[in-house]
PDB file of N, CA and C in Angstrom:
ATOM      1  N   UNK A   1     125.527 175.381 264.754  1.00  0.00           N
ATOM      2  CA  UNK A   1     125.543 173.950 264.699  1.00  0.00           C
ATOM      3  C   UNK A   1     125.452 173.397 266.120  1.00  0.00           C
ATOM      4  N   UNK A   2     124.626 172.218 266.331  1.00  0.00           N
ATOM      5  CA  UNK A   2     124.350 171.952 267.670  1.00  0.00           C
ATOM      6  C   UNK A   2     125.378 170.655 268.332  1.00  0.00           C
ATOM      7  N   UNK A   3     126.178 171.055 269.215  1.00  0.00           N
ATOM      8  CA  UNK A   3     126.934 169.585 268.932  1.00  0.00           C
ATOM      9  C   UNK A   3     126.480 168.860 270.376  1.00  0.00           C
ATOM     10  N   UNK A   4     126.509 167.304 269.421  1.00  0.00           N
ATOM     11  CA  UNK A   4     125.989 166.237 270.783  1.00  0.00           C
ATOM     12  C   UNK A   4     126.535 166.077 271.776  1.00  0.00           C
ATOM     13  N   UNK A   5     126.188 165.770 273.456  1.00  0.00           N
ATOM     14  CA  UNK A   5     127.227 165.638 274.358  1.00  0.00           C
ATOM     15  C   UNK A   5     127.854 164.146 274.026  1.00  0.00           C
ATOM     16  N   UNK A   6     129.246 163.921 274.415  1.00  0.00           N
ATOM     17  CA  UNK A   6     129.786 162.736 274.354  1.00  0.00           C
ATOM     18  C   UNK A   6     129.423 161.862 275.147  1.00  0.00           C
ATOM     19  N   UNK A   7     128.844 160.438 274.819  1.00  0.00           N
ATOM     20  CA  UNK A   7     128.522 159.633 275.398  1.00  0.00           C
ATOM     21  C   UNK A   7     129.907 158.598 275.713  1.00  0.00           C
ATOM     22  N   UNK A   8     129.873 158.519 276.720  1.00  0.00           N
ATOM     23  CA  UNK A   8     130.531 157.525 277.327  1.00  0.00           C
ATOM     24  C   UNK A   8     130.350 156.054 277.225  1.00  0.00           C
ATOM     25  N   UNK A   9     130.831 155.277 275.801  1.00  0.00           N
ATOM     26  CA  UNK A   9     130.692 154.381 275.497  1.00  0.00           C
ATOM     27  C   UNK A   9     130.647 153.431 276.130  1.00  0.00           C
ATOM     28  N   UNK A  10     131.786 153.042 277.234  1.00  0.00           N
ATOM     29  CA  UNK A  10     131.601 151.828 278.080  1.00  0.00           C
ATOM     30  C   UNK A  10     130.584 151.843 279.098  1.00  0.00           C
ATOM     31  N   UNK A  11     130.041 152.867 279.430  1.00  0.00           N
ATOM     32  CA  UNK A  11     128.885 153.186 280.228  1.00  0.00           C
ATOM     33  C   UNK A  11     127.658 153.103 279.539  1.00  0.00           C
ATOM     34  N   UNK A  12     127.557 153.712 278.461  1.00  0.00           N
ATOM     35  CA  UNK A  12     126.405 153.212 277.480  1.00  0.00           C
ATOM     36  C   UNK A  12     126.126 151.591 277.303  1.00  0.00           C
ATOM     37  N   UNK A  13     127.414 150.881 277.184  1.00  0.00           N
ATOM     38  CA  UNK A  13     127.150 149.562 276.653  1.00  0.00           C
ATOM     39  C   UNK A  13     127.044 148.835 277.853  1.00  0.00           C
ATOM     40  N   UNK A  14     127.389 149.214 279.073  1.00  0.00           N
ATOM     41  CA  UNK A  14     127.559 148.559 280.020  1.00  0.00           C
ATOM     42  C   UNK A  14     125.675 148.604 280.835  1.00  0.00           C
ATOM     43  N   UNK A  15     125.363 149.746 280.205  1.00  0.00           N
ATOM     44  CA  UNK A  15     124.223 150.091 281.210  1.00  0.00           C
ATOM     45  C   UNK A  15     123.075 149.207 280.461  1.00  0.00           C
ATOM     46  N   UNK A  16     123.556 149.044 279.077  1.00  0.00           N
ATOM     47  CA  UNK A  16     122.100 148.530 278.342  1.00  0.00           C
ATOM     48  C   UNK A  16     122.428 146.974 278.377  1.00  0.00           C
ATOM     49  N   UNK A  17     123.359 146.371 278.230  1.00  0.00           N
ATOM     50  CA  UNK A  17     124.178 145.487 278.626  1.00  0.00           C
ATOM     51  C   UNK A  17     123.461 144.557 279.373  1.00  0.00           C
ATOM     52  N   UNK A  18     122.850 145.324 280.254  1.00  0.00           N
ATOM     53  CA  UNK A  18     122.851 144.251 281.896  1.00  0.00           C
ATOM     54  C   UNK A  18     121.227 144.070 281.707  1.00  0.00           C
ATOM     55  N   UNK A  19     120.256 144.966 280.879  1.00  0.00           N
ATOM     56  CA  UNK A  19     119.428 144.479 279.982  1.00  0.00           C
ATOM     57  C   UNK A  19     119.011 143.007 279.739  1.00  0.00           C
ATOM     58  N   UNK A  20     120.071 142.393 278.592  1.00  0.00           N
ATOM     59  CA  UNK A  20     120.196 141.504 277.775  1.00  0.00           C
ATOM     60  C   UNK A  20     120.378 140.958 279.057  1.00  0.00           C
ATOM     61  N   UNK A  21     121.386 140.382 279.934  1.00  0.00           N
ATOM     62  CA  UNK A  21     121.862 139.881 281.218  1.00  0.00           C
ATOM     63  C   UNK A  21     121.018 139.281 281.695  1.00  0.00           C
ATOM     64  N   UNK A  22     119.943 140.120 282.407  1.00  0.00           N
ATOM     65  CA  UNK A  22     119.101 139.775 283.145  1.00  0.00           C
ATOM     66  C   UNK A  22     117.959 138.960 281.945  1.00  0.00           C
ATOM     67  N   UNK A  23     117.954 139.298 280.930  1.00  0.00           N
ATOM     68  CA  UNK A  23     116.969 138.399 280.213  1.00  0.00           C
ATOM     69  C   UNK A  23     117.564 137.147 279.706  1.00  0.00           C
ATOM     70  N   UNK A  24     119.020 136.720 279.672  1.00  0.00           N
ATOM     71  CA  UNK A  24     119.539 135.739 279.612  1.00  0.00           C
ATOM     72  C   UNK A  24     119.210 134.795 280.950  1.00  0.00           C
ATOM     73  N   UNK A  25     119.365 135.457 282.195  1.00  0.00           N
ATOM     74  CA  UNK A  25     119.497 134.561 283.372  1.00  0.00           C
ATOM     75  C   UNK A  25     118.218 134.412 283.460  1.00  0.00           C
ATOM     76  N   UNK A  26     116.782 134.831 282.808  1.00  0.00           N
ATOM     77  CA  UNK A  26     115.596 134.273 283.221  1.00  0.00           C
ATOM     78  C   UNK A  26     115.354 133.356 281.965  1.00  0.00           C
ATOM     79  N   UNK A  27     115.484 133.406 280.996  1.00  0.00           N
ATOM     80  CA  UNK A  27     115.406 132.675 280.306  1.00  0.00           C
ATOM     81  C   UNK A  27     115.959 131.415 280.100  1.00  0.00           C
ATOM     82  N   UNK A  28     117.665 131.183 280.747  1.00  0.00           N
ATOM     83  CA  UNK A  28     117.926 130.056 282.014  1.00  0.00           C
ATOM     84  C   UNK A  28     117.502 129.198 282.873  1.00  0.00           C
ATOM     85  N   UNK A  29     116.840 130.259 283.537  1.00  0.00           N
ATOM     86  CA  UNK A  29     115.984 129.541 284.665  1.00  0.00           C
ATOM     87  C   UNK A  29     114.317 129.026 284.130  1.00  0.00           C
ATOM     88  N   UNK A  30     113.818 129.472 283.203  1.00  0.00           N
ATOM     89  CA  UNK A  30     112.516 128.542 282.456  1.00  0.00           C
ATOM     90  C   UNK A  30     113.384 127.421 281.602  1.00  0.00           C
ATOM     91  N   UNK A  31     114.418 127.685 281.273  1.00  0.00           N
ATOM     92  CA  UNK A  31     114.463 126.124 280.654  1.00  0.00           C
ATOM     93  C   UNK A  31     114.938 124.802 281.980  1.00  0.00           C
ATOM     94  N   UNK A  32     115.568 125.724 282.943  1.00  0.00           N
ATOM     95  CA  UNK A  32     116.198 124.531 284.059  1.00  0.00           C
ATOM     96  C   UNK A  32     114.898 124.196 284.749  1.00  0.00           C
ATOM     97  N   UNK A  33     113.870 125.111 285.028  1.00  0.00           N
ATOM     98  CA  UNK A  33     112.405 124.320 285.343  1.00  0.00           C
ATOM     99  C   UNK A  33     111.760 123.661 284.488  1.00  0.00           C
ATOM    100  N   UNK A  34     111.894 123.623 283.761  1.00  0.00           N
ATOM    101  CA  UNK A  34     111.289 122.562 282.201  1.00  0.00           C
ATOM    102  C   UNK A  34     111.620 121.184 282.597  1.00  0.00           C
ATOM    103  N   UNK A  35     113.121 121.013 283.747  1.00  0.00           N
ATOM    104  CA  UNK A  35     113.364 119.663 283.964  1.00  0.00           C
ATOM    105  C   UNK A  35     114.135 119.261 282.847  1.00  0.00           C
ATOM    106  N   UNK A  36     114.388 119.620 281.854  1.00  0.00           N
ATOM    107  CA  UNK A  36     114.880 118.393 280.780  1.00  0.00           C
ATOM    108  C   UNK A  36     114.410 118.552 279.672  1.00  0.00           C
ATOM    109  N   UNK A  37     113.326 118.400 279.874  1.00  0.00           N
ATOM    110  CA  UNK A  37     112.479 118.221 278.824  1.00  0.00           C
ATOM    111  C   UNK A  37     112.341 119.102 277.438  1.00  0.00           C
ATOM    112  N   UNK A  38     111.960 118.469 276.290  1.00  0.00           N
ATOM    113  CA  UNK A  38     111.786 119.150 274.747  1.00  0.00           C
ATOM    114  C   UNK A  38     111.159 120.273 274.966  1.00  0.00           C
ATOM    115  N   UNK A  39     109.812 120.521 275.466  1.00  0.00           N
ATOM    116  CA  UNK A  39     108.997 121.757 275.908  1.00  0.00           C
ATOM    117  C   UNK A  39     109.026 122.599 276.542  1.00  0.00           C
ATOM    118  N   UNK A  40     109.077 123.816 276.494  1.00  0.00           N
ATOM    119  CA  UNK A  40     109.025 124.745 277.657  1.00  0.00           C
ATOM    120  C   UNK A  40     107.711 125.999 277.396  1.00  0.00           C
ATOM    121  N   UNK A  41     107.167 125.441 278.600  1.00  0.00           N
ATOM    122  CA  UNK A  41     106.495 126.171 278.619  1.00  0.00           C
ATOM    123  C   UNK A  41     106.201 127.895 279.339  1.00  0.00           C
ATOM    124  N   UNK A  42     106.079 128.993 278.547  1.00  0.00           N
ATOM    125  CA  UNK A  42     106.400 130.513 279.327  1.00  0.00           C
ATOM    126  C   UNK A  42     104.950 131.291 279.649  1.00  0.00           C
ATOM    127  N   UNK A  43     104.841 131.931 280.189  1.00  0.00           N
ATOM    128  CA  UNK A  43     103.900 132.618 280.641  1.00  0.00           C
ATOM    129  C   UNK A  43     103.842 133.748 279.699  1.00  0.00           C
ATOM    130  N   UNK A  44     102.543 134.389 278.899  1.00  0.00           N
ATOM    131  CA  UNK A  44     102.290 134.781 277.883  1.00  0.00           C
ATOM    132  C   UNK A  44     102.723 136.350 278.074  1.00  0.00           C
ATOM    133  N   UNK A  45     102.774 136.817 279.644  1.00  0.00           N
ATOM    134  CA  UNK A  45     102.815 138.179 280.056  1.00  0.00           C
ATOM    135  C   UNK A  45     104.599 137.691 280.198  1.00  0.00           C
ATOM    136  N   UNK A  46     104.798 136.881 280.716  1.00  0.00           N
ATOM    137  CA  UNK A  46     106.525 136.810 280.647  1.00  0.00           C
ATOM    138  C   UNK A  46     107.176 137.354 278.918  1.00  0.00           C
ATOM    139  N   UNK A  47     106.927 136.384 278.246  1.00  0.00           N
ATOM    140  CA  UNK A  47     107.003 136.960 276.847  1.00  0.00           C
ATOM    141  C   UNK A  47     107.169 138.487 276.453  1.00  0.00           C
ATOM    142  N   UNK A  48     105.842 139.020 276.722  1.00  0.00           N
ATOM    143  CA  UNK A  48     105.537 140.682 276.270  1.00  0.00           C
ATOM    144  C   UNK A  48     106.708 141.303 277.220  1.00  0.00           C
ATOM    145  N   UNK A  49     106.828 140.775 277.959  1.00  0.00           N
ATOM    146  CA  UNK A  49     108.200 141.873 278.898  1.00  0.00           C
ATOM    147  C   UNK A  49     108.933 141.501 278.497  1.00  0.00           C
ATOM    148  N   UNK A  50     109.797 140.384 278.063  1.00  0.00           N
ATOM    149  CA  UNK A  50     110.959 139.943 277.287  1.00  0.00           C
ATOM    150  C   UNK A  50     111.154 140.888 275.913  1.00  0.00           C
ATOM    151  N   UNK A  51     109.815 140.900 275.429  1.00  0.00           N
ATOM    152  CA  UNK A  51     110.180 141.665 273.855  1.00  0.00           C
ATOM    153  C   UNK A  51     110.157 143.370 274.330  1.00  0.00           C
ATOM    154  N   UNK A  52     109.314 143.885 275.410  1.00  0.00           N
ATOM    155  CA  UNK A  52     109.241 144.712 275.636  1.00  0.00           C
ATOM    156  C   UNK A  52     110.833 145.530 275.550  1.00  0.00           C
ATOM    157  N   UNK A  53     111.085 144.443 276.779  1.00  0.00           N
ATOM    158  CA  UNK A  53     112.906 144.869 277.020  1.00  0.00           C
ATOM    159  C   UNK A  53     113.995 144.953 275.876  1.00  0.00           C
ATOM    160  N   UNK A  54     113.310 143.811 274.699  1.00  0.00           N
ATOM    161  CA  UNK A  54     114.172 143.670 273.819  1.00  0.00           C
ATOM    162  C   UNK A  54     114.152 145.205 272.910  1.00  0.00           C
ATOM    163  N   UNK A  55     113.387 145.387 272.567  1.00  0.00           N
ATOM    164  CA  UNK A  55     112.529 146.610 271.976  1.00  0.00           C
ATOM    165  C   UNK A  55     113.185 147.773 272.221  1.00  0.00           C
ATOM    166  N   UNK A  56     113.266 148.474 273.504  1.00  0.00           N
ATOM    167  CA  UNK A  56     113.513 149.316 274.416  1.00  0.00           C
ATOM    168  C   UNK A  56     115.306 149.370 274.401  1.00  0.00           C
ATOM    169  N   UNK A  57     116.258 148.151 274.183  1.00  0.00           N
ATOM    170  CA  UNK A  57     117.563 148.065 274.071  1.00  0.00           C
ATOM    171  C   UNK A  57     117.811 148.225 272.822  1.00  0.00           C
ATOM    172  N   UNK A  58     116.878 147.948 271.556  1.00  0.00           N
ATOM    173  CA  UNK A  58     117.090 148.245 270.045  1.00  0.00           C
ATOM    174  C   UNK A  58     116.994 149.444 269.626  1.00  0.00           C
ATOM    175  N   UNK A  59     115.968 150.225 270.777  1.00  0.00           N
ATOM    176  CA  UNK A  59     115.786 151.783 269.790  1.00  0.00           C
ATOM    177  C   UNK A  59     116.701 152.343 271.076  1.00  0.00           C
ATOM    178  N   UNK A  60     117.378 152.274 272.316  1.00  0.00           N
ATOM    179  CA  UNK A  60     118.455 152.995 272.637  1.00  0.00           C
ATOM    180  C   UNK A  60     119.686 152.991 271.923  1.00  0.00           C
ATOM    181  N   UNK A  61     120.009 151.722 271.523  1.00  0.00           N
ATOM    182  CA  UNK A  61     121.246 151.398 270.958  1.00  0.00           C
ATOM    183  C   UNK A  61     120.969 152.061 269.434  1.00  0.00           C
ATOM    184  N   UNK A  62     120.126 152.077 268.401  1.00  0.00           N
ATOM    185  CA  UNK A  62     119.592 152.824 267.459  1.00  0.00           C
ATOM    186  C   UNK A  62     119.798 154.363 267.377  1.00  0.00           C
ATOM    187  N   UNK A  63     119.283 154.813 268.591  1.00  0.00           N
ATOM    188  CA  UNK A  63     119.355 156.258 268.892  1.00  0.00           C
ATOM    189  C   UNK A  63     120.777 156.355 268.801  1.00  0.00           C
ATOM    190  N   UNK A  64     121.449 155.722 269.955  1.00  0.00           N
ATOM    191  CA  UNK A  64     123.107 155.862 270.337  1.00  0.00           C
ATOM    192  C   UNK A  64     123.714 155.995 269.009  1.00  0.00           C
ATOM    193  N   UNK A  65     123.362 155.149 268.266  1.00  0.00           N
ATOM    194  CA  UNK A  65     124.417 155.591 267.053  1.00  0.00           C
ATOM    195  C   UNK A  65     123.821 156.213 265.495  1.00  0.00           C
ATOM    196  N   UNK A  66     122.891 156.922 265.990  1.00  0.00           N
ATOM    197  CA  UNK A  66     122.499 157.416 265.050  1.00  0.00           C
ATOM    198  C   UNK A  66     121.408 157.253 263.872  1.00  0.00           C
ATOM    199  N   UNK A  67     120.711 156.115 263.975  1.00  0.00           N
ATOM    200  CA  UNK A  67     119.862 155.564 263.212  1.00  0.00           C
ATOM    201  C   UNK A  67     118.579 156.267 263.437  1.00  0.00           C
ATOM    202  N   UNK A  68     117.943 156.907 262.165  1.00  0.00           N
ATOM    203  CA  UNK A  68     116.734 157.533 262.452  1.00  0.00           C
ATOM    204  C   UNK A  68     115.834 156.816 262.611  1.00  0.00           C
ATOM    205  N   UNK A  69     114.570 157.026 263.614  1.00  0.00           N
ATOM    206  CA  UNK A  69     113.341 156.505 263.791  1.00  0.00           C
ATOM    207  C   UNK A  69     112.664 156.788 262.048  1.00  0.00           C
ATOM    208  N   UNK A  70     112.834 157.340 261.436  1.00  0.00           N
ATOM    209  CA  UNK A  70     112.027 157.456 260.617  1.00  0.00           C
ATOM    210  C   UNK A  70     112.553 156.709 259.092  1.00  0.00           C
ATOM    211  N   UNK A  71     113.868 156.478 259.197  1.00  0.00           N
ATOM    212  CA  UNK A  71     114.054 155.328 258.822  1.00  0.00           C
ATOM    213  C   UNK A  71     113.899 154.072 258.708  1.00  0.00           C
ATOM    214  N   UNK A  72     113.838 153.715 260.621  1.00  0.00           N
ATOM    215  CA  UNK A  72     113.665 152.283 260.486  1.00  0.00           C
ATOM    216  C   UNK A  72     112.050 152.010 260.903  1.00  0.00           C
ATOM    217  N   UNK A  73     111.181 152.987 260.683  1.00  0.00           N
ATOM    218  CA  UNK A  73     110.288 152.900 260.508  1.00  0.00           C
ATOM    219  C   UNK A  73     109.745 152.365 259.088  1.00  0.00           C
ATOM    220  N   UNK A  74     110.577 153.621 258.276  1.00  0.00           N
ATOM    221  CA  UNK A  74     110.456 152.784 256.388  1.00  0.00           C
ATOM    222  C   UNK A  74     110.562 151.730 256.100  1.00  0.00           C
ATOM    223  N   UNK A  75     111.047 150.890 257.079  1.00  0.00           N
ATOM    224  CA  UNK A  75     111.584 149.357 256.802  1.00  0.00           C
ATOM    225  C   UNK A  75     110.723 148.348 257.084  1.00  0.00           C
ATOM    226  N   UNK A  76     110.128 147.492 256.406  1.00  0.00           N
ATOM    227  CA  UNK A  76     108.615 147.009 256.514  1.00  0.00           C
ATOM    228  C   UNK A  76     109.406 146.047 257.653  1.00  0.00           C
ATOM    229  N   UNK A  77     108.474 145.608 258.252  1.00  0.00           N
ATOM    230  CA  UNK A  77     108.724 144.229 259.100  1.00  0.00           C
ATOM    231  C   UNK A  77     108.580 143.164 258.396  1.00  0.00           C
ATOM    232  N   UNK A  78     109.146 142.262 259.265  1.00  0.00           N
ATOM    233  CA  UNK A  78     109.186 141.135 258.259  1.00  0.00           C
ATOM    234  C   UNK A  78     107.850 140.334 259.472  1.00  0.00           C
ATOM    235  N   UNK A  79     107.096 139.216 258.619  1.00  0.00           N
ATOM    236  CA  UNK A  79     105.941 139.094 258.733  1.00  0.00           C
ATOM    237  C   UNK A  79     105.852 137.277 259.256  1.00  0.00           C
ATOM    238  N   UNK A  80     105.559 137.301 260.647  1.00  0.00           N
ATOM    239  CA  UNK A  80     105.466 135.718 260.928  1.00  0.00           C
ATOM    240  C   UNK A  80     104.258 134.871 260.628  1.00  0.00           C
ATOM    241  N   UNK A  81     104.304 133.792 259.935  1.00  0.00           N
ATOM    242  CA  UNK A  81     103.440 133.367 259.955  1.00  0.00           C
ATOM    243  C   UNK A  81     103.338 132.121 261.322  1.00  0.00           C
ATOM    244  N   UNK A  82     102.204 131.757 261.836  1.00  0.00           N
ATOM    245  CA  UNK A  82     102.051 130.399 262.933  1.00  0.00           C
ATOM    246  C   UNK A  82     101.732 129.697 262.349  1.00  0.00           C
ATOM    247  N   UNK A  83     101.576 128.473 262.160  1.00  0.00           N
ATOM    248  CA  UNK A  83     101.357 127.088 261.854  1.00  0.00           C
ATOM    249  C   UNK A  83     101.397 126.291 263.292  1.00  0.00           C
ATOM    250  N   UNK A  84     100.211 125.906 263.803  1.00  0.00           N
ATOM    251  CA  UNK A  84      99.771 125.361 264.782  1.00  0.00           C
ATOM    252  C   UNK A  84      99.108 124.348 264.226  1.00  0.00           C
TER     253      UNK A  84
END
């Protein structure tokens, strides 16, 4: 039987943690340049790195506790529609 090394939880959460952090404090700073205003407008490559990062903290934290890729692969996505 193969046993897993112990992960060091507060180090795990702390490391992926600062992740989310840093995508909070930029996402901060595009709305405080917006001025005020209802609109904000983001840069389309800003975006893809935002989800990128988001992505990348879902299947570590996934892995961390055990959730198979081939599970949440089975799991259809759910499907956006735009209305522009």
């Amino acid at each position: 039987m193969e046993t897993k090394p112990e992960v060091n939880v507060s180090k795990f959460v702390g490391r992926h943690l600062s992740q989310i952090k840093i995508l909070s404090r930029l996402l901060e700073h595009e709305l405080e340049a917006a001025k005020g205003g209802r609109e904000v407008t983001i840069d389309r490559h800003l975006v893809e790195n935002v989800l990128d990062t988001l992505e990348i903290f879902v299947d570590d934290c996934e892995g961390a506790s055990g959730v198979s890729r081939e599970r949440a692969k089975a799991e259809p996505k759910p499907v956006v529609a735009r209305l522009n």
